[in-house]
Protein backbone atom coordinates (compact mmCIF):
# COMPACT_ATOMS: atom_id res chain seq x y z
CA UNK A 1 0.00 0.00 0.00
CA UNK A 2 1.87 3.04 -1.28
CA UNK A 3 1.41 6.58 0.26
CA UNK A 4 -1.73 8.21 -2.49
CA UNK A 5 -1.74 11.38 -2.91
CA UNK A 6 -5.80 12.61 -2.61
CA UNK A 7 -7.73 14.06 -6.15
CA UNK A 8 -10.13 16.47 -4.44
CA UNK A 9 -11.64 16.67 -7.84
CA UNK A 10 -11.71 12.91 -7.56
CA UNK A 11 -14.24 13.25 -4.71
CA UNK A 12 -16.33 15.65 -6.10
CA UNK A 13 -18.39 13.22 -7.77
CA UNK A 14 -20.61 10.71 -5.02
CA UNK A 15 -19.20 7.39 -6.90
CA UNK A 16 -15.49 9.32 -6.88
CA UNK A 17 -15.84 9.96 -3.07
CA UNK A 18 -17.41 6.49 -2.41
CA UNK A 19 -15.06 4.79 -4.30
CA UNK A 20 -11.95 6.18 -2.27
CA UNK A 21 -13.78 5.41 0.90
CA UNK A 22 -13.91 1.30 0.08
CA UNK A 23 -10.79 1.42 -0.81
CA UNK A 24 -9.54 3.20 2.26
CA UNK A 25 -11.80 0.75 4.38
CA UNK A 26 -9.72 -2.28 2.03
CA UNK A 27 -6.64 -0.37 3.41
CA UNK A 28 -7.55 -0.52 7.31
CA UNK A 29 -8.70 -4.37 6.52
CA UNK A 30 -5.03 -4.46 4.74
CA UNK A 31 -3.69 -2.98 8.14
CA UNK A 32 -5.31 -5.16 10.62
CA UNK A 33 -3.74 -8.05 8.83
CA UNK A 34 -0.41 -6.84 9.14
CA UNK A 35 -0.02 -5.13 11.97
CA UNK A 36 1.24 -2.08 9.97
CA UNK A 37 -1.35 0.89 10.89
CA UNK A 38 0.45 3.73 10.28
CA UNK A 39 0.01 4.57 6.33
CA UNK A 40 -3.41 3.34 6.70
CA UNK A 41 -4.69 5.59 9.18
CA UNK A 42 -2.77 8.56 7.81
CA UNK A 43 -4.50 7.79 4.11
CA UNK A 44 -7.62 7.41 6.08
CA UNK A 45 -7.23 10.49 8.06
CA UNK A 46 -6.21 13.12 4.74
CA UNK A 47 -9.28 11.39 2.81
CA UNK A 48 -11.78 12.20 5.42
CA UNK A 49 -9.97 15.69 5.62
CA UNK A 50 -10.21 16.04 2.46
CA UNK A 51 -14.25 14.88 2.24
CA UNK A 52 -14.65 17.77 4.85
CA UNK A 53 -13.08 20.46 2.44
CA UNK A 54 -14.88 19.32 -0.56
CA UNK A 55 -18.51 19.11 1.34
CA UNK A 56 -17.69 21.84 2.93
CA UNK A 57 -17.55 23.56 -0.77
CA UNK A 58 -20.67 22.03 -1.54
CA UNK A 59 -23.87 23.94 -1.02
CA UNK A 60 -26.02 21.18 -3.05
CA UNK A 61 -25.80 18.11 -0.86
CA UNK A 62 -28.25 19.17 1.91
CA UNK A 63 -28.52 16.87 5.10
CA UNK A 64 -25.94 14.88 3.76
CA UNK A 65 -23.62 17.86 4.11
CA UNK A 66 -23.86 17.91 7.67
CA UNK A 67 -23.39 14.45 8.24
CA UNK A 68 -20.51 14.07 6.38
CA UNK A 69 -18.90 17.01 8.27
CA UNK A 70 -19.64 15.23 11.41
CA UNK A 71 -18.39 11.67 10.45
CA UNK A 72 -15.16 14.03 9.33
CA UNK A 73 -14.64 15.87 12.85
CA UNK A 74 -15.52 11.86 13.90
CA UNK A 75 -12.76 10.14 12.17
CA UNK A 76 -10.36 13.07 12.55
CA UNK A 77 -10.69 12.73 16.44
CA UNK A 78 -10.47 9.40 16.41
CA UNK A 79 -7.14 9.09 14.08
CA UNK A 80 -5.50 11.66 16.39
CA UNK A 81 -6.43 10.33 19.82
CA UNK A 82 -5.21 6.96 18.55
CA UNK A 83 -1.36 8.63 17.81
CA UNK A 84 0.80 5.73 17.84
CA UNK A 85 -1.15 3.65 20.24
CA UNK A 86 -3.15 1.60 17.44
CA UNK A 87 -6.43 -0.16 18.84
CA UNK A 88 -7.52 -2.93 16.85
CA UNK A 89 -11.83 -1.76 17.65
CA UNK A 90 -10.61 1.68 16.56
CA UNK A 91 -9.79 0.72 13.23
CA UNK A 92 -11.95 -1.81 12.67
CA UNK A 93 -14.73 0.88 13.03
CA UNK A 94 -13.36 3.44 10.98
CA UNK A 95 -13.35 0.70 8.01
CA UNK A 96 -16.83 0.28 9.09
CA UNK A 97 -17.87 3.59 8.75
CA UNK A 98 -15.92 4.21 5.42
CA UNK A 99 -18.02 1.12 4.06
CA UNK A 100 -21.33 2.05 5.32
CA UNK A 101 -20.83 6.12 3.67
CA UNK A 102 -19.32 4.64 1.03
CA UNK A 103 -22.46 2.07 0.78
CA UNK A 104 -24.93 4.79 0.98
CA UNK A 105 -23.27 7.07 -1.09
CA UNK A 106 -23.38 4.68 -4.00
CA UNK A 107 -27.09 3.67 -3.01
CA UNK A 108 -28.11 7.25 -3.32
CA UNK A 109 -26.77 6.94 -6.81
CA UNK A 110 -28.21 4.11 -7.63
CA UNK A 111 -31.76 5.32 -6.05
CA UNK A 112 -31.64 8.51 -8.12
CA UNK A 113 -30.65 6.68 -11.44
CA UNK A 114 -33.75 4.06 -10.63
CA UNK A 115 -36.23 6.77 -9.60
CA UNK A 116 -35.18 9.38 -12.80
CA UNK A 117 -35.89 5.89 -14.99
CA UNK A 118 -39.54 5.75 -13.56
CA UNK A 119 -38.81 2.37 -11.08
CA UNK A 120 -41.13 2.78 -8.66
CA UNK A 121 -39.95 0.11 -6.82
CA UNK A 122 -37.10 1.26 -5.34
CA UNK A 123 -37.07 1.59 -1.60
CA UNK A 124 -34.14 4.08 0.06
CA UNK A 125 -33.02 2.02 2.76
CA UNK A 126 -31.92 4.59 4.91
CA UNK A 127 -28.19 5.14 4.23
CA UNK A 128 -27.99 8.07 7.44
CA UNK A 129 -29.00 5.94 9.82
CA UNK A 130 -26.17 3.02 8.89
CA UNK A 131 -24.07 6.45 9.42
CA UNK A 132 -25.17 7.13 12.73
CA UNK A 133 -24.83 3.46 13.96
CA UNK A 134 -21.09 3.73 12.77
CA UNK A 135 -20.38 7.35 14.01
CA UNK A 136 -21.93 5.41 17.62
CA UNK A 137 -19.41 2.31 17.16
CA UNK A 138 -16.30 5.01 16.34
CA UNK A 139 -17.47 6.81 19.58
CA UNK A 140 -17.54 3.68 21.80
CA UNK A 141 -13.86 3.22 21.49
């Protein structure tokens, strides 16, 4: 796992943004296999930083806005609490929360594609509150 450099324009698009969120979760997973946390957590850390400036830039995203700020100020805490003194639940839940806004960002996608094509059957599952449940498991920690 080399040291990425972030493309803000990267995650200016929702798929862009969710996209680098799996594969810093596939990172932390990487990580907790190894034993080797720190260019995980410091990718990790500059991505959500990043997210923060970029939503922050945003005026068209809404309530999704917000929570994205917080789950930023979330992870950021958490990263620099940690410092060198790695704990395994720790990262294990920021991969967990990368996954579940990277699985709702790529659901809202998916939603608005199905509902602009006229399938009424599509049900929003309710990405914000997967968010919530791993903002609560980062906080636990």
């Amino acid at each position: 796992m080399a040291n990425r450099d972030i493309d803000l324009s990267g995650l200016a698009s929702t798929c862009g943004m969710a996209g680098e969120l799996a594969k810093a979760a596939a990172d932390l997973a990487v990580a907790l296999e190894s034993g080797i946390f720190t260019e995980a957590l410091d990718y990790n850390l500059r991505l959500w930083q990043a997210i923060r400036t970029v939503v922050n830039q945003d005026t068209g995203l809404g309530p999704v806005r917000e929570e994205l700020t917080r789950a930023a100020a979330r992870v950021t805490a958490t990263t620099l609490a940690m410092g060198r003194a790695f704990s395994t639940d720790a990262v294990i839940a920021l991969a967990r929360l990368n996954l579940e806004v990277a699985q709702g960002l790529f659901s809202a996608v998916i939603g608005t594609v199905l509902k602009e094509g006229g399938h009424s059957d599509f049900n929003d599952t309710g990405f914000w509150p997967a968010v919530e449940r791993g903002l609560r498991d980062l906080v636990s920690r």
